[in-house]
PDB file of N, CA and C in Angstrom:
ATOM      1  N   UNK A   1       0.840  -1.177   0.000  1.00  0.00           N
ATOM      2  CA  UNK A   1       0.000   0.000   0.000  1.00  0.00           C
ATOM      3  C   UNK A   1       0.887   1.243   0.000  1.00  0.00           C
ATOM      4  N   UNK A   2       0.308   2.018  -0.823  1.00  0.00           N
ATOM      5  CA  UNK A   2       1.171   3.512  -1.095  1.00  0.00           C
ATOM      6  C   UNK A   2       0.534   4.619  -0.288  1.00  0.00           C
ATOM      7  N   UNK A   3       1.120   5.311   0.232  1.00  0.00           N
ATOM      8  CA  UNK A   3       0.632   6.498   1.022  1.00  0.00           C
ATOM      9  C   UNK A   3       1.612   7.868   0.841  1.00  0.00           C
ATOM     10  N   UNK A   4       0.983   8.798   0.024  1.00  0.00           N
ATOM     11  CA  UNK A   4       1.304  10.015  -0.160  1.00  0.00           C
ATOM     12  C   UNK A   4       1.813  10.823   1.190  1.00  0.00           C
ATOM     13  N   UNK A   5       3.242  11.541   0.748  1.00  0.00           N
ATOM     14  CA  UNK A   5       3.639  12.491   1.889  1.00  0.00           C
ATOM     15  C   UNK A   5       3.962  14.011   1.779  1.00  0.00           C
ATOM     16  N   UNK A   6       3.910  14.333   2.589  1.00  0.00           N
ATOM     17  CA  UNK A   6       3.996  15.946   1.695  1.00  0.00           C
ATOM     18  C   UNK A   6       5.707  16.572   1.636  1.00  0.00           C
ATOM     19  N   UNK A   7       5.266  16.767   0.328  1.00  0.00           N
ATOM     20  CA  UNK A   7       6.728  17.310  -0.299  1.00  0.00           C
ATOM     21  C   UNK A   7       6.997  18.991   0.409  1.00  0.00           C
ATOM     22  N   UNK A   8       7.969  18.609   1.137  1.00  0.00           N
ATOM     23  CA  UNK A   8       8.373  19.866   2.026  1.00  0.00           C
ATOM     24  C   UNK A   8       8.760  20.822   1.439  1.00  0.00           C
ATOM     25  N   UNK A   9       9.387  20.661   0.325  1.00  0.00           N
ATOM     26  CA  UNK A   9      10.172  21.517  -0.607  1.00  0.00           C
ATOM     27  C   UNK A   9       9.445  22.159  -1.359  1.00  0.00           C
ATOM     28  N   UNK A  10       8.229  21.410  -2.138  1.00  0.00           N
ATOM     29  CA  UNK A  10       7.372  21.711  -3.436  1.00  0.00           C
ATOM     30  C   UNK A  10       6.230  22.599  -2.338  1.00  0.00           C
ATOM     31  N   UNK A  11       6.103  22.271  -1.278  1.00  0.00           N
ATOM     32  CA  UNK A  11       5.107  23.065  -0.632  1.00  0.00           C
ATOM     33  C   UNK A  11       5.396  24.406  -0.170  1.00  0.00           C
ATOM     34  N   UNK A  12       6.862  24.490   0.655  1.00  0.00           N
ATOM     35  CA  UNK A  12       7.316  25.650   0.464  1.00  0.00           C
ATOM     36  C   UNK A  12       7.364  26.638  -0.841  1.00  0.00           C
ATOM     37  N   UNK A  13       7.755  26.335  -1.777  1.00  0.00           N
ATOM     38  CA  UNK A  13       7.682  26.854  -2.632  1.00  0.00           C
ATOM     39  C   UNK A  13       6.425  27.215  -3.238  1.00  0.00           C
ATOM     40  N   UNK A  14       5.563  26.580  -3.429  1.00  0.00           N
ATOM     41  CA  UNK A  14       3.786  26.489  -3.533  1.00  0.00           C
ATOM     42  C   UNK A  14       3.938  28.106  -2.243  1.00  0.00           C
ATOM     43  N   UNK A  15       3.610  28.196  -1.648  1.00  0.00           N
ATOM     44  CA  UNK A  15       3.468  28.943  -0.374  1.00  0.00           C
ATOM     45  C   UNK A  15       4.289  30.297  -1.287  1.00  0.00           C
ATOM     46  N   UNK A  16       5.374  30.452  -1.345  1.00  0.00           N
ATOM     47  CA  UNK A  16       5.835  31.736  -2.036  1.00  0.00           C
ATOM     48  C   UNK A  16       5.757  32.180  -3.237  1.00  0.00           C
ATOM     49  N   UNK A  17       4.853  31.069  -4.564  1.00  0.00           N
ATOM     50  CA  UNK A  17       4.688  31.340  -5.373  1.00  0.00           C
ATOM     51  C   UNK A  17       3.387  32.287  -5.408  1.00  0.00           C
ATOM     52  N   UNK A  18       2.194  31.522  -4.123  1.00  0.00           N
ATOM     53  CA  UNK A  18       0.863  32.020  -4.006  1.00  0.00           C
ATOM     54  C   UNK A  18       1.497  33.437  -3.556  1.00  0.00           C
ATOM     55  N   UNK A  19       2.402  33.159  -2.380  1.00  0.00           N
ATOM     56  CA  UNK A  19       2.181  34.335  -1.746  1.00  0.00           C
ATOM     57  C   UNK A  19       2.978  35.881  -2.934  1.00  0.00           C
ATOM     58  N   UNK A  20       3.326  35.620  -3.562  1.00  0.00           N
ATOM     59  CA  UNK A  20       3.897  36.647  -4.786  1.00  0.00           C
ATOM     60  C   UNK A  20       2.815  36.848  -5.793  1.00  0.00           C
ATOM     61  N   UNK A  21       2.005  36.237  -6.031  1.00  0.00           N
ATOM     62  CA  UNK A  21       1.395  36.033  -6.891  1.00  0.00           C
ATOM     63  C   UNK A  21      -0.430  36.988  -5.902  1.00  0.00           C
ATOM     64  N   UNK A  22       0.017  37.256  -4.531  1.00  0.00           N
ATOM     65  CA  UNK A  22      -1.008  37.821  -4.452  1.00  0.00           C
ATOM     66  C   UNK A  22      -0.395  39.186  -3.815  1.00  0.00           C
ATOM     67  N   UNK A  23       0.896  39.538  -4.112  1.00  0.00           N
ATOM     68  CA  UNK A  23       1.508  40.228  -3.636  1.00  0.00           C
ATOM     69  C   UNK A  23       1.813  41.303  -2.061  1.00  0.00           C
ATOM     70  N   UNK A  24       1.932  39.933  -1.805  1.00  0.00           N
ATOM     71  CA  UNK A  24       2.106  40.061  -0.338  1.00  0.00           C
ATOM     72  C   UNK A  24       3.564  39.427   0.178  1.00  0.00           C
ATOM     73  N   UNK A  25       4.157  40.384   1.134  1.00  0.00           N
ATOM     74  CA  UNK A  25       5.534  40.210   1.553  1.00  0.00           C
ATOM     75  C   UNK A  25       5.488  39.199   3.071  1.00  0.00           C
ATOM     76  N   UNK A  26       6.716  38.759   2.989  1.00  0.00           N
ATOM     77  CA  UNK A  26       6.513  37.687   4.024  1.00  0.00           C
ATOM     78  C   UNK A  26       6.417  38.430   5.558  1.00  0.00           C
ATOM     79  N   UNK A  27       6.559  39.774   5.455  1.00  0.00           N
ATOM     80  CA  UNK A  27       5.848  40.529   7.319  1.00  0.00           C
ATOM     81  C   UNK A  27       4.674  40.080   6.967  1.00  0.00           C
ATOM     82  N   UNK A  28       3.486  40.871   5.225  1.00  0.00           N
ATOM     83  CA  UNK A  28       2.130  41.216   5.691  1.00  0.00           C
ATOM     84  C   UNK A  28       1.432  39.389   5.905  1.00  0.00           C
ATOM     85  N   UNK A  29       2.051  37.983   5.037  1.00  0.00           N
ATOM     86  CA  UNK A  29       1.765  36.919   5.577  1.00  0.00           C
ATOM     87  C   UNK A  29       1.828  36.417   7.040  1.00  0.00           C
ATOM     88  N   UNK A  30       2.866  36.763   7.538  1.00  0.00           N
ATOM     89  CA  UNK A  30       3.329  36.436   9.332  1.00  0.00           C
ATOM     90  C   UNK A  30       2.114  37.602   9.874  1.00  0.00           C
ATOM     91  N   UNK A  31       1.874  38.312   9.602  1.00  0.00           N
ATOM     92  CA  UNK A  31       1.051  39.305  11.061  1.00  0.00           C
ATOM     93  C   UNK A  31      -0.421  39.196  10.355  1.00  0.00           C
ATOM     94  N   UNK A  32      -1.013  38.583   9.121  1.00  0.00           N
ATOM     95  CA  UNK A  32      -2.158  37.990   9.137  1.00  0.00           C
ATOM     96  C   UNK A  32      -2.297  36.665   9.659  1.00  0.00           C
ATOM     97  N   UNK A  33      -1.515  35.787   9.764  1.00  0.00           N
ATOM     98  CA  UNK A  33      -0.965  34.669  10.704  1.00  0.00           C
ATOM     99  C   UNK A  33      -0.977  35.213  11.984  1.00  0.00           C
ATOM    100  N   UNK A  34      -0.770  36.183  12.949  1.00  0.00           N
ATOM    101  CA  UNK A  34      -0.151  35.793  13.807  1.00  0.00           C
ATOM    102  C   UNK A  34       0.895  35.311  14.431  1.00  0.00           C
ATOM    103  N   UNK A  35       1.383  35.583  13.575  1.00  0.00           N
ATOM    104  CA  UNK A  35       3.156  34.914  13.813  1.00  0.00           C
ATOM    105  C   UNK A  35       3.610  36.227  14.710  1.00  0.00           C
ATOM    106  N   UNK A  36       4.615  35.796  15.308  1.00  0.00           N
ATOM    107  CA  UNK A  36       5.734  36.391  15.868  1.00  0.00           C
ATOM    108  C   UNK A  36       6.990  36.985  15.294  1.00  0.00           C
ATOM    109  N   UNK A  37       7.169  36.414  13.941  1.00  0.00           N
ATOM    110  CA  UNK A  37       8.071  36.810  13.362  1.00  0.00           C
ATOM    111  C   UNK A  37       8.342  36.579  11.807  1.00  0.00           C
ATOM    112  N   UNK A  38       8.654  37.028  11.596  1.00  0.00           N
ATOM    113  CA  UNK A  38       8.450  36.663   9.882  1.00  0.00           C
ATOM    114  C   UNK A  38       9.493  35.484   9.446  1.00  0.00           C
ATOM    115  N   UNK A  39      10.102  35.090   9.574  1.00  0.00           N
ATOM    116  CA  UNK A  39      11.478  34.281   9.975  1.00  0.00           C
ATOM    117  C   UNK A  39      10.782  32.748   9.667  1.00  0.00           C
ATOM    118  N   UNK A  40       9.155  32.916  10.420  1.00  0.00           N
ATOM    119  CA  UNK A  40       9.069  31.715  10.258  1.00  0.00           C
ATOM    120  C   UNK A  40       8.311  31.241   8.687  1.00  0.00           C
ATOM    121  N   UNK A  41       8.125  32.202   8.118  1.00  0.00           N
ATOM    122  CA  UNK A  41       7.228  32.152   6.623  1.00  0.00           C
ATOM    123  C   UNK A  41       8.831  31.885   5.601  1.00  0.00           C
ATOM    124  N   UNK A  42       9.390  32.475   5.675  1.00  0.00           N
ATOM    125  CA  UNK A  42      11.152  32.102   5.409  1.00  0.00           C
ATOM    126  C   UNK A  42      11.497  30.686   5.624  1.00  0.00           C
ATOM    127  N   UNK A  43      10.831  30.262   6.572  1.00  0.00           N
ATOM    128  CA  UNK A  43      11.643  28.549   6.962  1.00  0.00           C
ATOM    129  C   UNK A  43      10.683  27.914   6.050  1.00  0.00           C
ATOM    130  N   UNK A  44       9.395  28.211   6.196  1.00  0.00           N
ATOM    131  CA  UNK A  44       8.299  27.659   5.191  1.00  0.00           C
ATOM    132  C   UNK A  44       8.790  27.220   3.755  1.00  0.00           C
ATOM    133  N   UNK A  45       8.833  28.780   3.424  1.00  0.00           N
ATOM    134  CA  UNK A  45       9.212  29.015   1.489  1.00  0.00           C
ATOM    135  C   UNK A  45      10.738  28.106   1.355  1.00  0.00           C
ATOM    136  N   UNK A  46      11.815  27.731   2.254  1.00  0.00           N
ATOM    137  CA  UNK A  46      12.922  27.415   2.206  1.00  0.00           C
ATOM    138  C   UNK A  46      12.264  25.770   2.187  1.00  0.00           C
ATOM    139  N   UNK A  47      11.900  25.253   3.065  1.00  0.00           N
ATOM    140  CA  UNK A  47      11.363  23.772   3.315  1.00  0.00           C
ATOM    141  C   UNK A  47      12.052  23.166   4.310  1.00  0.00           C
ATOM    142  N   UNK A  48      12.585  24.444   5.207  1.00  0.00           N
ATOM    143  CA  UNK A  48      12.848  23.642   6.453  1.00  0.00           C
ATOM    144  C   UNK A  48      11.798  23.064   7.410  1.00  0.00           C
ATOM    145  N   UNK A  49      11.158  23.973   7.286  1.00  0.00           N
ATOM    146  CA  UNK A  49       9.902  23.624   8.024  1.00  0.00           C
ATOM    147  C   UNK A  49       8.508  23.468   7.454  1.00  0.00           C
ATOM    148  N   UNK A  50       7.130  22.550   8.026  1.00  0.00           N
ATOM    149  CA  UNK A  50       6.303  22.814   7.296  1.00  0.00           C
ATOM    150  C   UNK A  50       5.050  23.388   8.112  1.00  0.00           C
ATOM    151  N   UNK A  51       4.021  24.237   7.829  1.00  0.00           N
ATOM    152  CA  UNK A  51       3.709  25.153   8.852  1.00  0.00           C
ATOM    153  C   UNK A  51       2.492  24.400   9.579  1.00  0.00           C
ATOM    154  N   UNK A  52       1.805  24.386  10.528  1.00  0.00           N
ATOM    155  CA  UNK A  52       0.997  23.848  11.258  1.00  0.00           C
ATOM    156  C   UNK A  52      -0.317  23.808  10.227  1.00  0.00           C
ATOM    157  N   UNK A  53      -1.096  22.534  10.751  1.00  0.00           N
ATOM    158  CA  UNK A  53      -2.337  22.430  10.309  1.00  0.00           C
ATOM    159  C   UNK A  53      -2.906  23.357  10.227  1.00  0.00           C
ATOM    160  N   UNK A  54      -3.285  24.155  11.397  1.00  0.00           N
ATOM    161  CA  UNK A  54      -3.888  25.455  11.575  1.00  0.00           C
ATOM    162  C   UNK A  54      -3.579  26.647  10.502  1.00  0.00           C
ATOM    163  N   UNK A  55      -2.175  26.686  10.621  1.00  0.00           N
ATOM    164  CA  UNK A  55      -1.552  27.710   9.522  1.00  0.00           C
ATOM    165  C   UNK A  55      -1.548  27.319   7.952  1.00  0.00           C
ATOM    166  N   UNK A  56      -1.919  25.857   7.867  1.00  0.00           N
ATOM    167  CA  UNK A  56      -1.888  25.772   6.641  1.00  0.00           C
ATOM    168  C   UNK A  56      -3.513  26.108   5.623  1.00  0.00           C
ATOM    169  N   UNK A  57      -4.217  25.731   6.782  1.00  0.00           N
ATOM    170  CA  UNK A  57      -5.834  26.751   6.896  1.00  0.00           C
ATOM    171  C   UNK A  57      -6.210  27.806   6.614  1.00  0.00           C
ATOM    172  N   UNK A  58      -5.347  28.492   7.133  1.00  0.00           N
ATOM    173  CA  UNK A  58      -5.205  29.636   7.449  1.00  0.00           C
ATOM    174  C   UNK A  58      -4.328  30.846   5.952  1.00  0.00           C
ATOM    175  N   UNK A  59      -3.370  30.036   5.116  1.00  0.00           N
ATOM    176  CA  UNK A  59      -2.496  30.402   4.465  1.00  0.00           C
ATOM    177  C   UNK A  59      -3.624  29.651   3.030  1.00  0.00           C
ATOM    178  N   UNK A  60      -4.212  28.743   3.195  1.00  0.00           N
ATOM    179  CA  UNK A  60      -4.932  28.492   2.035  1.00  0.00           C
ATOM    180  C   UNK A  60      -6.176  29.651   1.794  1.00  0.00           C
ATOM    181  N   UNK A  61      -6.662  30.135   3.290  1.00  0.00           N
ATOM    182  CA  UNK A  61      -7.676  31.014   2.796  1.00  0.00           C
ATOM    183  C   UNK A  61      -7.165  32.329   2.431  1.00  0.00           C
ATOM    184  N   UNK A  62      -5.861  32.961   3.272  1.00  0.00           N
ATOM    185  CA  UNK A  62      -4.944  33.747   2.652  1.00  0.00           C
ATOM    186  C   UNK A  62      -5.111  33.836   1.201  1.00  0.00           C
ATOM    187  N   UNK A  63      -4.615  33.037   0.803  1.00  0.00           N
ATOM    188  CA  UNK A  63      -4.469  32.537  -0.338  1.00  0.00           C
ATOM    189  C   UNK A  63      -5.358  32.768  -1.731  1.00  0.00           C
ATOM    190  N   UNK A  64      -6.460  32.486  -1.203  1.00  0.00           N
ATOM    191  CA  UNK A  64      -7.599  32.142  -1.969  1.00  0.00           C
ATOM    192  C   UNK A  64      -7.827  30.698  -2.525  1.00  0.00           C
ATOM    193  N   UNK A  65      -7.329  29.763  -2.463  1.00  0.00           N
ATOM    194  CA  UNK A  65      -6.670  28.061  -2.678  1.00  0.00           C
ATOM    195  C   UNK A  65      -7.268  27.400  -1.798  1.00  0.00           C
ATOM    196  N   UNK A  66      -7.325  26.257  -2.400  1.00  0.00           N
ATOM    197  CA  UNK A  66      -7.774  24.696  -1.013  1.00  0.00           C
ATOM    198  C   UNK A  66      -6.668  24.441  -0.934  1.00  0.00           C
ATOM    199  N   UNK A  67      -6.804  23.413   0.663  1.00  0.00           N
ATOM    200  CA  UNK A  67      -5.659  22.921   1.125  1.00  0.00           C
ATOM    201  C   UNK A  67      -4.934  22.296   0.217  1.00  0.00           C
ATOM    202  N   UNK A  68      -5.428  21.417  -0.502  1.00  0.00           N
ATOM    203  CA  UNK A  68      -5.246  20.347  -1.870  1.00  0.00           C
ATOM    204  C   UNK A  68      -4.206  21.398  -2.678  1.00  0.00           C
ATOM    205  N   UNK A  69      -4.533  22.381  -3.010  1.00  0.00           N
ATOM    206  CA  UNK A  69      -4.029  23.108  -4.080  1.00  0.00           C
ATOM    207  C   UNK A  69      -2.792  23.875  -3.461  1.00  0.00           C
ATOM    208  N   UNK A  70      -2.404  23.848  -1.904  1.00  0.00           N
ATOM    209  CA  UNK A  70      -1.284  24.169  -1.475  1.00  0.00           C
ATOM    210  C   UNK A  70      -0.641  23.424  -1.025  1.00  0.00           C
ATOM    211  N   UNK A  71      -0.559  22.456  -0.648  1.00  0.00           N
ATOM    212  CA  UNK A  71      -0.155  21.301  -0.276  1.00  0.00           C
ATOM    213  C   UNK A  71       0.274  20.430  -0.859  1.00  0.00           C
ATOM    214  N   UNK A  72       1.555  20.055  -1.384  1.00  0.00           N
ATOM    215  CA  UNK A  72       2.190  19.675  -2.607  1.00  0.00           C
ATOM    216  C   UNK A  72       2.628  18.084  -1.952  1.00  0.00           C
ATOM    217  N   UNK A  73       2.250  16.996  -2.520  1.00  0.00           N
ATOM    218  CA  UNK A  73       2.295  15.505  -2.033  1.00  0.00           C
ATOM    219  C   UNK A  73       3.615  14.838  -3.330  1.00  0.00           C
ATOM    220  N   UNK A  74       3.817  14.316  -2.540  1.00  0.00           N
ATOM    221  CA  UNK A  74       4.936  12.932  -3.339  1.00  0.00           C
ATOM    222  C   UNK A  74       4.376  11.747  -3.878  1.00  0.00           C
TER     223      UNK A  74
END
């Protein structure tokens, strides 16, 4: 049995393509988030990190996108 995982890399990137594409800088994404710091939308777009369920909710409605459509699988 095969089970899809999410591509950390392709999702980050997904994440800074939307977020350019609706032209928004990675402060005005972090402080509609709630973030603390912008640093962490940076670890996102890089693929060090991948952002919480919540935030990924949250960054799809940002967005204008379903989760599906930001969320990049292997």
């Amino acid at each position: 049995m095969y089970f899809s995982t999410i591509d950390i890399i392709a999702t980050g990137n997904r994440i800074k393509e939307l977020r350019l594409k609706n032209n928004l800088s990675v402060a005005e994404v972090a402080l509609e988030l709630g973030l603390s710091a912008p640093q962490t939308v940076y670890k996102w777009e890089r693929g060090v990190s991948l952002p919480s369920i919540d935030n990924i909710f949250l960054l799809a409605e940002l967005f204008g996108v379903t989760v599906n459509e930001l969320v990049q699988l292997r």
